[in-house]
Protein backbone atom coordinates (compact mmCIF):
# COMPACT_ATOMS: atom_id res chain seq x y z
CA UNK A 1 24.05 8.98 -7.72
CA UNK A 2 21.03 11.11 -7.51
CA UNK A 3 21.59 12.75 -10.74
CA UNK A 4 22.42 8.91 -12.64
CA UNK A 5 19.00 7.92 -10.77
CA UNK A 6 17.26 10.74 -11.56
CA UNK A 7 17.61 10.27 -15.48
CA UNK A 8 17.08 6.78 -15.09
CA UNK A 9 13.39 7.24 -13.89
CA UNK A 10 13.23 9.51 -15.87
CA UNK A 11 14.51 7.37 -19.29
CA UNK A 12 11.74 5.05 -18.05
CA UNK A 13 9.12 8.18 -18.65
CA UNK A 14 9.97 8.82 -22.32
CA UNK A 15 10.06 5.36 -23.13
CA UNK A 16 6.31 5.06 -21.47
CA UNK A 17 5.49 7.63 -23.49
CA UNK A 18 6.55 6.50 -26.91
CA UNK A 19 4.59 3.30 -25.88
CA UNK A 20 1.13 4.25 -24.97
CA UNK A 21 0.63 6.90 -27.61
CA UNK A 22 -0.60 4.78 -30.22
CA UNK A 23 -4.05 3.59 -27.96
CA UNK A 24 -4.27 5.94 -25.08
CA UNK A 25 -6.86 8.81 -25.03
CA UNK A 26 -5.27 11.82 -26.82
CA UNK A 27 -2.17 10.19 -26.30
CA UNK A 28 -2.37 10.36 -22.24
CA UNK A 29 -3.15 7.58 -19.75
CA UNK A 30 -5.87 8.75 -17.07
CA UNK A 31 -4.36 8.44 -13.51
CA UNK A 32 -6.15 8.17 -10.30
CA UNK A 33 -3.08 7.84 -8.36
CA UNK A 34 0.53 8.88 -8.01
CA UNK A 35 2.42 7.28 -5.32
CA UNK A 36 6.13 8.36 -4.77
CA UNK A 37 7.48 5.41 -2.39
CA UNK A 38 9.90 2.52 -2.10
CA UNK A 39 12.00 3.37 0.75
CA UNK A 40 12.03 7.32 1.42
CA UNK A 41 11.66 10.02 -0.77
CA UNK A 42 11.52 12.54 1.51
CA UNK A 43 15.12 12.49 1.21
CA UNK A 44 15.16 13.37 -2.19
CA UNK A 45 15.65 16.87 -3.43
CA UNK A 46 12.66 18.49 -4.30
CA UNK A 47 13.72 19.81 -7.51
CA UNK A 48 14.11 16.07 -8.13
CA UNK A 49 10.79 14.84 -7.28
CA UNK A 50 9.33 17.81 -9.26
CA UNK A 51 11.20 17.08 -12.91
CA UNK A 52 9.67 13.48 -12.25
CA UNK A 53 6.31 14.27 -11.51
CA UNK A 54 7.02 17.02 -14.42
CA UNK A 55 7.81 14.13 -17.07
CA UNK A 56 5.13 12.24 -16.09
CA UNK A 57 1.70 14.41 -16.05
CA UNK A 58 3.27 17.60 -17.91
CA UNK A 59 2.54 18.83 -21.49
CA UNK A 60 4.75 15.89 -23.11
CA UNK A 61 4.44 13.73 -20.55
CA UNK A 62 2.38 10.40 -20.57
CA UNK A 63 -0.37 10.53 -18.19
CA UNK A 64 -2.83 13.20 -16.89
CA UNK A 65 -4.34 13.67 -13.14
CA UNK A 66 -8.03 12.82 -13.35
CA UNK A 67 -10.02 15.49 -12.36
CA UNK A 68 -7.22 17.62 -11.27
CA UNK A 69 -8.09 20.21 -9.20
CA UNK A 70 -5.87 20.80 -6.29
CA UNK A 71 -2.28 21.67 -7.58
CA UNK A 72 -1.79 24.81 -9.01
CA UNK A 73 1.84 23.87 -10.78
CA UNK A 74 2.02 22.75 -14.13
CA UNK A 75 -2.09 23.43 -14.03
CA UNK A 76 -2.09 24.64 -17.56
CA UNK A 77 0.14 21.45 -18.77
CA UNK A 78 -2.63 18.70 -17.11
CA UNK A 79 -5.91 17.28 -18.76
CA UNK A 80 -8.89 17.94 -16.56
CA UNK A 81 -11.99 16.23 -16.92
CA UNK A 82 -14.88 15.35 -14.73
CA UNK A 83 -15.30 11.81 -16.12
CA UNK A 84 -13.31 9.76 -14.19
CA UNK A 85 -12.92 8.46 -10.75
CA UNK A 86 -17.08 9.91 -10.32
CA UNK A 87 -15.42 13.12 -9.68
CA UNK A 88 -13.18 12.47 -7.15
CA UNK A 89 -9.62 14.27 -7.17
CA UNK A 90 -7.05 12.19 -7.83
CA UNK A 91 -3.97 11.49 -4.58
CA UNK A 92 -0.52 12.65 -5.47
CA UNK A 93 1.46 10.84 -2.25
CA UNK A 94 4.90 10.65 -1.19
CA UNK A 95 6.18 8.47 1.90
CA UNK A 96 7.75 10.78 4.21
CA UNK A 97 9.38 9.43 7.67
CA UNK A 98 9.47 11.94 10.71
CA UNK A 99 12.74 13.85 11.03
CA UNK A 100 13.43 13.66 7.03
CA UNK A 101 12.04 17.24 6.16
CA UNK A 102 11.20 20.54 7.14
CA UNK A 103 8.02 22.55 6.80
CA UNK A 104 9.82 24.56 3.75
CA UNK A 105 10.34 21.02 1.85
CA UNK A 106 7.14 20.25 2.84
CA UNK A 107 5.02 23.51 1.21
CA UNK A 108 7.06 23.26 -1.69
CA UNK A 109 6.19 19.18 -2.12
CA UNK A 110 2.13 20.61 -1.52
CA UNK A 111 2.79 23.85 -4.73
CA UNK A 112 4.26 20.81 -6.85
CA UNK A 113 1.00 18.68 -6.98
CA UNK A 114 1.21 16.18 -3.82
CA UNK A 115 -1.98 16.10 -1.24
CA UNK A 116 -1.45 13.21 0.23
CA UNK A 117 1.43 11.75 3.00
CA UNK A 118 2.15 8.85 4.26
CA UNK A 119 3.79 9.04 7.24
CA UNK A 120 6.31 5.94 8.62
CA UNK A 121 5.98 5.98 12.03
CA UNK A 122 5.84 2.73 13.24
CA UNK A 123 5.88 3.31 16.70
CA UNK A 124 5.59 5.71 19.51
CA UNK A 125 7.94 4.10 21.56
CA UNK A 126 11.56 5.28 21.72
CA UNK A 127 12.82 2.30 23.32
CA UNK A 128 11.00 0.18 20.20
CA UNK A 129 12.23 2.53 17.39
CA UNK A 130 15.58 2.53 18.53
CA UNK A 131 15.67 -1.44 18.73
CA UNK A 132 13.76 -1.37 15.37
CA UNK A 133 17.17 0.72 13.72
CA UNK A 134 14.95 3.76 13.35
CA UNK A 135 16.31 7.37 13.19
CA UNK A 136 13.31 9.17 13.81
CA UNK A 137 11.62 9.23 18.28
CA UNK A 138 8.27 10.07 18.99
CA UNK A 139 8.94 13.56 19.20
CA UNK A 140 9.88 13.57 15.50
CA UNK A 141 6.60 12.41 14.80
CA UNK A 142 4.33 14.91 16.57
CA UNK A 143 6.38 17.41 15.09
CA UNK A 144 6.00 15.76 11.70
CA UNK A 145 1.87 16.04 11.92
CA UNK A 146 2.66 19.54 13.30
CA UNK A 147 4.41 20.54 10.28
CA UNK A 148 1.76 18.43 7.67
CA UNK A 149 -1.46 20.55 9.74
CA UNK A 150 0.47 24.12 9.07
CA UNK A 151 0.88 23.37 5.42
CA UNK A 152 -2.46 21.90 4.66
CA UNK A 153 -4.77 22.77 7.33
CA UNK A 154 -7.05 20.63 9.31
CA UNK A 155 -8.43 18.38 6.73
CA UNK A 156 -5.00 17.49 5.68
CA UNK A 157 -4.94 13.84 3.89
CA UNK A 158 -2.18 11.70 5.65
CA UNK A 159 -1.43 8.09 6.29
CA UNK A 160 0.70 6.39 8.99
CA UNK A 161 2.02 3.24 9.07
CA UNK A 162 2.10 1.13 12.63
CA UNK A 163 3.87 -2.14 13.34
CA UNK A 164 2.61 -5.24 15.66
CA UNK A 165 5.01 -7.69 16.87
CA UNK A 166 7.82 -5.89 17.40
CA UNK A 167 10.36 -6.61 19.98
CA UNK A 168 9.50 -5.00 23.16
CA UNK A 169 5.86 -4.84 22.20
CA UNK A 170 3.63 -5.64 25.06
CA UNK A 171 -0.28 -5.69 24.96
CA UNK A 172 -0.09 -2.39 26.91
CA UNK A 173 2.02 -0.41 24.83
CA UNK A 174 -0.02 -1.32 21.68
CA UNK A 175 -3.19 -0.22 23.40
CA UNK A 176 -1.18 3.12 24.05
CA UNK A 177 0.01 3.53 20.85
CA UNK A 178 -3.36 3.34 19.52
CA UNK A 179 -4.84 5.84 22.40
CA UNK A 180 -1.67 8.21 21.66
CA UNK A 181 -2.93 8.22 17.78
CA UNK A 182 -6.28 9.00 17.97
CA UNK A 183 -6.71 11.42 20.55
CA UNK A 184 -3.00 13.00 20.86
CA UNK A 185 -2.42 13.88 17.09
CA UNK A 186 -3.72 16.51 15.85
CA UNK A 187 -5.19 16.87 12.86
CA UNK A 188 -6.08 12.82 13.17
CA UNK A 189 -4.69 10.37 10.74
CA UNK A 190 -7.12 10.11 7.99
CA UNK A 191 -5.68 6.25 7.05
CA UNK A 192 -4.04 3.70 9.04
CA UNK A 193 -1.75 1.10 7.63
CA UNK A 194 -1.14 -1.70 10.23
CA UNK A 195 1.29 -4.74 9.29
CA UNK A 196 2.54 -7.48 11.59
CA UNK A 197 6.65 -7.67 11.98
CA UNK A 198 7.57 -10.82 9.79
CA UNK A 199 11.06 -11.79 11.04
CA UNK A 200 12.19 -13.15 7.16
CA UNK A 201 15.00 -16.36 7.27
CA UNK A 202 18.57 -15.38 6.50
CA UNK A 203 18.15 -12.11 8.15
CA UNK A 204 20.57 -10.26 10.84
CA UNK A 205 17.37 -9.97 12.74
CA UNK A 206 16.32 -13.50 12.42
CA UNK A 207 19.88 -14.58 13.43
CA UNK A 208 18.80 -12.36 16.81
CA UNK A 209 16.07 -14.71 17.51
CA UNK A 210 15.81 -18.36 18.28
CA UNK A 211 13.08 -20.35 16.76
CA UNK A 212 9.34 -19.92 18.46
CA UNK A 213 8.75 -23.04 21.43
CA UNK A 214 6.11 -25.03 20.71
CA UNK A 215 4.83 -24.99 24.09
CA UNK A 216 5.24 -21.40 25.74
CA UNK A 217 4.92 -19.65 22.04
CA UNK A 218 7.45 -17.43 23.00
CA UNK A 219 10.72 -16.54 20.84
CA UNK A 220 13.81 -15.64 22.78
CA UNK A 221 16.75 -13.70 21.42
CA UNK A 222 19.37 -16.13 20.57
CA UNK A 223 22.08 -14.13 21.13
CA UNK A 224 24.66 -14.62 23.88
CA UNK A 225 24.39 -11.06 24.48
CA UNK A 226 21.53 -9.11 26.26
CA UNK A 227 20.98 -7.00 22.80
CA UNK A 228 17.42 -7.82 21.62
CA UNK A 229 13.90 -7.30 23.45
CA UNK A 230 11.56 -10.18 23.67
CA UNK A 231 9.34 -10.25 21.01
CA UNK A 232 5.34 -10.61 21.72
CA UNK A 233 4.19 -14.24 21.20
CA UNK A 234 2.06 -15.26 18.28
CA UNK A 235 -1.25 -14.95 20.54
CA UNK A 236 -0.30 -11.69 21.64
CA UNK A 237 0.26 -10.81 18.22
CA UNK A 238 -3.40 -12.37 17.37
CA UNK A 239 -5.30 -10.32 20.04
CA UNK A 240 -3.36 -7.16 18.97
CA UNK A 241 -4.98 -7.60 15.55
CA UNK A 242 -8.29 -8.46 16.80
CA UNK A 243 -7.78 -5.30 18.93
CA UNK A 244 -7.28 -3.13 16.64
CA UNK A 245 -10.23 -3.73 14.85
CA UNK A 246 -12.35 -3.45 17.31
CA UNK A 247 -10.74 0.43 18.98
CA UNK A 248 -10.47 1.59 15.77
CA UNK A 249 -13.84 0.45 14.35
CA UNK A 250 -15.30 2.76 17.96
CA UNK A 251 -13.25 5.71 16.44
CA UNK A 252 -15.09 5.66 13.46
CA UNK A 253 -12.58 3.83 11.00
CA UNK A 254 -13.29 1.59 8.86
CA UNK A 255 -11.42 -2.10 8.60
CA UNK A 256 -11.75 -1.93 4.70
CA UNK A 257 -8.54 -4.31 3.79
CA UNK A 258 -6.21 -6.58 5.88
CA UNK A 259 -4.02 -4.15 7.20
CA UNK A 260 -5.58 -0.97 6.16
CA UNK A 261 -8.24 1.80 8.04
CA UNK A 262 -9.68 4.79 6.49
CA UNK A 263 -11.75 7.35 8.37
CA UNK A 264 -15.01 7.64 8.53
CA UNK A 265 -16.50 10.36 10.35
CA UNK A 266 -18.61 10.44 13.11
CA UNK A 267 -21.93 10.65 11.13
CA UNK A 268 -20.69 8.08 8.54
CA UNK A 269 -22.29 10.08 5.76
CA UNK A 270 -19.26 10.09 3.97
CA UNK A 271 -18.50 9.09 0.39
CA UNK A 272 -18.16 5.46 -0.38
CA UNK A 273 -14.91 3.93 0.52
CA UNK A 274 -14.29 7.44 3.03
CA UNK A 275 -10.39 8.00 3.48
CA UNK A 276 -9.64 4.80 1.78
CA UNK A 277 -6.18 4.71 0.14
CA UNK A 278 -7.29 5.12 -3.67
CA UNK A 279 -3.52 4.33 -4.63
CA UNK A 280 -4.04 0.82 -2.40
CA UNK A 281 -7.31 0.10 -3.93
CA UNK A 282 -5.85 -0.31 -7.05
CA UNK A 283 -3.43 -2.80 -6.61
CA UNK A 284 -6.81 -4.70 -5.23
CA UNK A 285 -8.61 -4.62 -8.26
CA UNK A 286 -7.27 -7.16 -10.31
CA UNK A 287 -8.88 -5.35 -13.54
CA UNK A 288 -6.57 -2.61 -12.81
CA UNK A 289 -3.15 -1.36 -14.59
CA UNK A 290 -0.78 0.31 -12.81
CA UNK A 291 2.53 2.04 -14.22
CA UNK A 292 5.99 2.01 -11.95
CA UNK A 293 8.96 2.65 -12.21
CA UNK A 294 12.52 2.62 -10.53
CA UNK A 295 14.35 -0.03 -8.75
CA UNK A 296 12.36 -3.00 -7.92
CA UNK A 297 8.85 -1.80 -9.05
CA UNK A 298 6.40 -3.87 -10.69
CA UNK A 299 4.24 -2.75 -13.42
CA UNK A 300 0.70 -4.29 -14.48
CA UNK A 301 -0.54 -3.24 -17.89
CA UNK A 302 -2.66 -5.66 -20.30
CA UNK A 303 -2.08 -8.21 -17.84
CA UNK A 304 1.52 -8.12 -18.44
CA UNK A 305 4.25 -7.90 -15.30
CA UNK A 306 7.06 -6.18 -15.77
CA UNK A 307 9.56 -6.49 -12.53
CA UNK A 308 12.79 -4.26 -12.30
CA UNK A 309 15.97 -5.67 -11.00
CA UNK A 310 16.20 -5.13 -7.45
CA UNK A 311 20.08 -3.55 -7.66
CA UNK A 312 21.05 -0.28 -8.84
CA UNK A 313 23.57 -1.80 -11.23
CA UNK A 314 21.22 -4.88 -12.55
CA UNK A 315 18.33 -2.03 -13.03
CA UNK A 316 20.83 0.50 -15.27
CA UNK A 317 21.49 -2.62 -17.00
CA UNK A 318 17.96 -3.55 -17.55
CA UNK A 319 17.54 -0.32 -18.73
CA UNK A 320 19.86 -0.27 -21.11
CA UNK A 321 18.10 -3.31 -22.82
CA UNK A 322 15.51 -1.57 -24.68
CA UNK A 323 13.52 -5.39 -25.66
CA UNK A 324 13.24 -5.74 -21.68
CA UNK A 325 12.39 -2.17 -20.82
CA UNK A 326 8.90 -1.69 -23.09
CA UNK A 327 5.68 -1.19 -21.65
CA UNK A 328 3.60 -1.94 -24.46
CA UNK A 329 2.62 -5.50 -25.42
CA UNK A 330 4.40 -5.78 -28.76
CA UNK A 331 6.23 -9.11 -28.91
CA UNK A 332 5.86 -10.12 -25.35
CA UNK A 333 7.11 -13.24 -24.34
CA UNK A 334 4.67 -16.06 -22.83
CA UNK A 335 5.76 -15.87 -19.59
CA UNK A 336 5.19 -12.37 -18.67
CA UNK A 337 1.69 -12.58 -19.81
CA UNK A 338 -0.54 -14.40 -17.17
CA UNK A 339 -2.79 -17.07 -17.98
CA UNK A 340 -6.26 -17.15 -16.76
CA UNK A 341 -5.52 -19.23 -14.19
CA UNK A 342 -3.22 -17.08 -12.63
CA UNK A 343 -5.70 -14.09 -13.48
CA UNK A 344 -8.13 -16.19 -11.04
CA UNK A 345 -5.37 -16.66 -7.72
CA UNK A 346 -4.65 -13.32 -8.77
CA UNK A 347 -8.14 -12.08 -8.83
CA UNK A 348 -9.04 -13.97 -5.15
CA UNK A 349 -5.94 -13.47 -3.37
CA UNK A 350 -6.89 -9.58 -3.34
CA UNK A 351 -10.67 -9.72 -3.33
CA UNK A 352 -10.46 -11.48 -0.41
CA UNK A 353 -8.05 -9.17 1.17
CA UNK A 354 -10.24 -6.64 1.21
CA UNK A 355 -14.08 -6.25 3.42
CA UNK A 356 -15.89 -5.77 0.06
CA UNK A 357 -14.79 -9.86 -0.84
CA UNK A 358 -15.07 -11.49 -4.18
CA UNK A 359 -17.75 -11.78 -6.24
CA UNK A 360 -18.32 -15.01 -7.28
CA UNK A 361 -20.94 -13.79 -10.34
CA UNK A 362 -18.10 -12.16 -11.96
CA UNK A 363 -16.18 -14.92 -11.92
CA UNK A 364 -18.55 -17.00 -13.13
CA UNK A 365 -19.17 -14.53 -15.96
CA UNK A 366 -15.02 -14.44 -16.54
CA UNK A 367 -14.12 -17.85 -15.55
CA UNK A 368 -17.15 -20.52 -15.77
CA UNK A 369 -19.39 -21.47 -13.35
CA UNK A 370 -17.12 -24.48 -12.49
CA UNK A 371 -14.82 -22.00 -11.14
CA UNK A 372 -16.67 -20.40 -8.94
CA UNK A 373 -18.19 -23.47 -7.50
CA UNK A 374 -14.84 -24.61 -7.13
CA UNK A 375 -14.23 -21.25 -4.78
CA UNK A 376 -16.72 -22.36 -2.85
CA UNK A 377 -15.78 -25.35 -2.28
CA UNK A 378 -12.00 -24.11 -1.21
CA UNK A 379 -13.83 -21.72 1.19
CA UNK A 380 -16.16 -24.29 2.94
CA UNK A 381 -14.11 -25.03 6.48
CA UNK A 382 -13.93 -20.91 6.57
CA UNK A 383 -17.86 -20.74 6.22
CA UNK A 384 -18.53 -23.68 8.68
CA UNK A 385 -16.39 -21.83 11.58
CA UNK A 386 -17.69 -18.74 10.87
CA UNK A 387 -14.23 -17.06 9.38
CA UNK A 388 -15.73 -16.26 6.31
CA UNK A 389 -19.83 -15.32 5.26
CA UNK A 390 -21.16 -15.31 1.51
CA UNK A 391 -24.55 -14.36 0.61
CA UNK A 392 -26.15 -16.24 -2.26
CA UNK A 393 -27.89 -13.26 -3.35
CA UNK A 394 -25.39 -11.15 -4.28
CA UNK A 395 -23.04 -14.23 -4.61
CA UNK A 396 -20.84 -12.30 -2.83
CA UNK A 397 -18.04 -13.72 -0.48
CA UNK A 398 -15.91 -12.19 2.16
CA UNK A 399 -14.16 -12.72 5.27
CA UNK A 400 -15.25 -11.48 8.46
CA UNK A 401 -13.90 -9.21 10.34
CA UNK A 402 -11.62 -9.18 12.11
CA UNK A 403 -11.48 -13.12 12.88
CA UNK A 404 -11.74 -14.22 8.62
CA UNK A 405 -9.12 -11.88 8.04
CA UNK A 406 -6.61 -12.58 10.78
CA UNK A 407 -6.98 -15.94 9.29
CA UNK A 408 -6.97 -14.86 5.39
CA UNK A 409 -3.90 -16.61 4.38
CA UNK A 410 -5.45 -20.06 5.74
CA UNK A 411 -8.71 -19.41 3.91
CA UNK A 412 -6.97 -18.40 0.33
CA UNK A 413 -4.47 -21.20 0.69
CA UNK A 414 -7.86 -23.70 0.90
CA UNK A 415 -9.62 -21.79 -1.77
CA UNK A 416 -6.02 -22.16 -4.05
CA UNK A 417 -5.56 -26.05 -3.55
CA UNK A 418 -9.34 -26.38 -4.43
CA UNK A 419 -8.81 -24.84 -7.61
């Protein structure tokens, strides 16, 4: 299956290719991000991962690494420049979880190109990650950050990912789990991606648990058998979001999206933006185009989606349809192109995900003024409570945090039915 997979992706690669040469710069796409996830890669054969990333930023392949100066294969195949990205050096990641590789996988991932990991660890409980269907225990993660600080030193660039709401969660054992990853790892996490368990309808785990009571606000497991561990009611679940923000804000990280933290430093004299995820940032900027492929990615280019089937027999199919596989914008069909209307939900749905907000001039300038007022409008029970704060200045709006943002879906929903 690897090997069928494996030309799949990399079918996907030519085909890029043949579409972008005709407007691209020398025939290459700039790139400020690669981003190998979608379940876990780690498990993938490295000589794998490497005829990918091959394909896609080598001689012939589609796309160069802006200012590419860490990786030291393929150097004389890649397009520098110092134009792009103010400098910067672009991330090559790949989600790893704990337990899935070895220090040898690991050095050879670092001599292909990649310099950033994210990390799944979820939580540092073995009772939790067990529960959760997890492979990896806690032991599998120190080890992991072990193995990332021997390969790339001190100032190594990784991610982990945490999860609130969990069964078996309490208040205590968050506050532990955030003590245990600030001052036990070692190097320190340089980004923090923290998401709230949403138990989905239709589920095995939702058939574990009974509906929330209205009363108590607790949700009991709903099996007849002792099997599941409470999960943490939805005010417990608030105040470990409001929580969060505030320890991690006194260890000098910065609250920059929803669910996402990016390191500072103790003298904040950092770059703008600091550790931030560059990969994350732009999915957030709805002027952005982004490139994917594989089972069930998306791909935004000249504000055209293009969504893969979500099988591996559906997406060989798909693939074999050469009409439903392009990536250029040669006789696209209405639907995939979105309107400007869906450009503007689009366009506040993420600005307001993130602390930097929305700015309300450019949508005026984009949009109409009649727009923007509109946003306003959509946003004033947000601004009366003190959720949300926008200065008429800069015409700038944004939610505060943490209290606008643990309430973001509320304050976009208003902002949608106004418009």
């Amino acid at each position: 299956m690897n090997a069928q997979y494996e030309e799949a992706l990399l079918t996907e690669l030519y085909r890029i290719a043949g579409s972008i040469s005709s407007f691209s710069k020398n025939g290459k796409i700039p790139l400020q991000s690669i981003y190998f996830g979608g379940g876990t890669p780690s498990l993938a054969p490295v000589e794998t991962i490497s005829k990918i990333l091959e394909h896609a930023i080598g001689e012939n392949g589609p796309f160069y690494l802006v200012n590419d100066q860490t990786s030291n294969v393929n150097a004389n195949s890649r397009t520098k420049t110092n134009d792009d990205n103010n400098g910067s050096t672009a991330e090559v990641s790949i989600e790893m979880d704990p337990g899935t590789f070895t220090i040898e996988k690991l050095q050879k991932l670092k001599e292909i190109g990649f310099n950033r990991i994210s990390l799944g660890v979820q939580s540092f409980d073995d009772a939790i990650l067990e529960h959760m269907g997890r492979f990896h225990r806690s032991a599998d993660v120190f080890a992991a950050v072990d193995m990332i600080e021997k390969v790339f030193g001190e100032d190594a660039n990784y991610s982990i990912d945490l999860i609130t709401g969990v069964p078996g969660l309490t208040l205590a054992k968050w506050a532990e789990t955030l003590q245990i990853t600030t001052t036990q790892l070692s190097p320190q996490p340089s980004h923090m991606s923290v998401y709230d368990l949403q138990i989905e309808q239709g589920t095995v785990f939702s058939s574990w648990y009974q509906e929330q009571d209205a009363v108590t606000g607790t949700r009991t497991s709903a099996s007849s058998f002792n099997r599941t561990l409470p999960l943490p009611t939805e005010d417990e679940c608030a105040f470990m979001y409001k929580y969060t923000a505030g320890y991690l804000r006194s260890k000098q990280y910065e609250h920059y999206e929803v669910s996402s933290y990016a390191y500072r430093g103790v003298t904040d004299d950092s770059e703008k933006g600091g550790k931030r995820s560059k990969h994350n940032q732009i999915y957030w900027e709805p002027s952005s185009s982004w490139y994917a492929i594989g089972v069930g990615a998306t791909s935004f280019v000249d504000g055209r989606l293009v969504a893969r089937p979500k099988t591996l027999v559906d997406y060989y199919e798909w693939l074999n349809d050469n009409d439903k596989s392009k990536h250029s914008t040669d006789e696209v069909e209405e639907n995939e192109l979105l309107l400007d209307d869906e450009l503007l939900t689009d366009l506040v749905m993420k600005r307001l995900r993130t602390i930097d907000g929305l700015d309300l001039k450019g949508v005026e300038d984009r949009f109409g003024n009649e727009r923007a007022s509109t946003i306003l409008e959509g946003a004033t029970l947000g601004l009366e409570i003190g959720l949300a704060e926008y200065d008429s200045r800069t015409k700038i709006l944004r939610l505060k945090d943490p209290e606008g943002m643990l309430f973001s879906n509320s304050i976009i929903s208003s902002i949608f039915a106004a418009l």
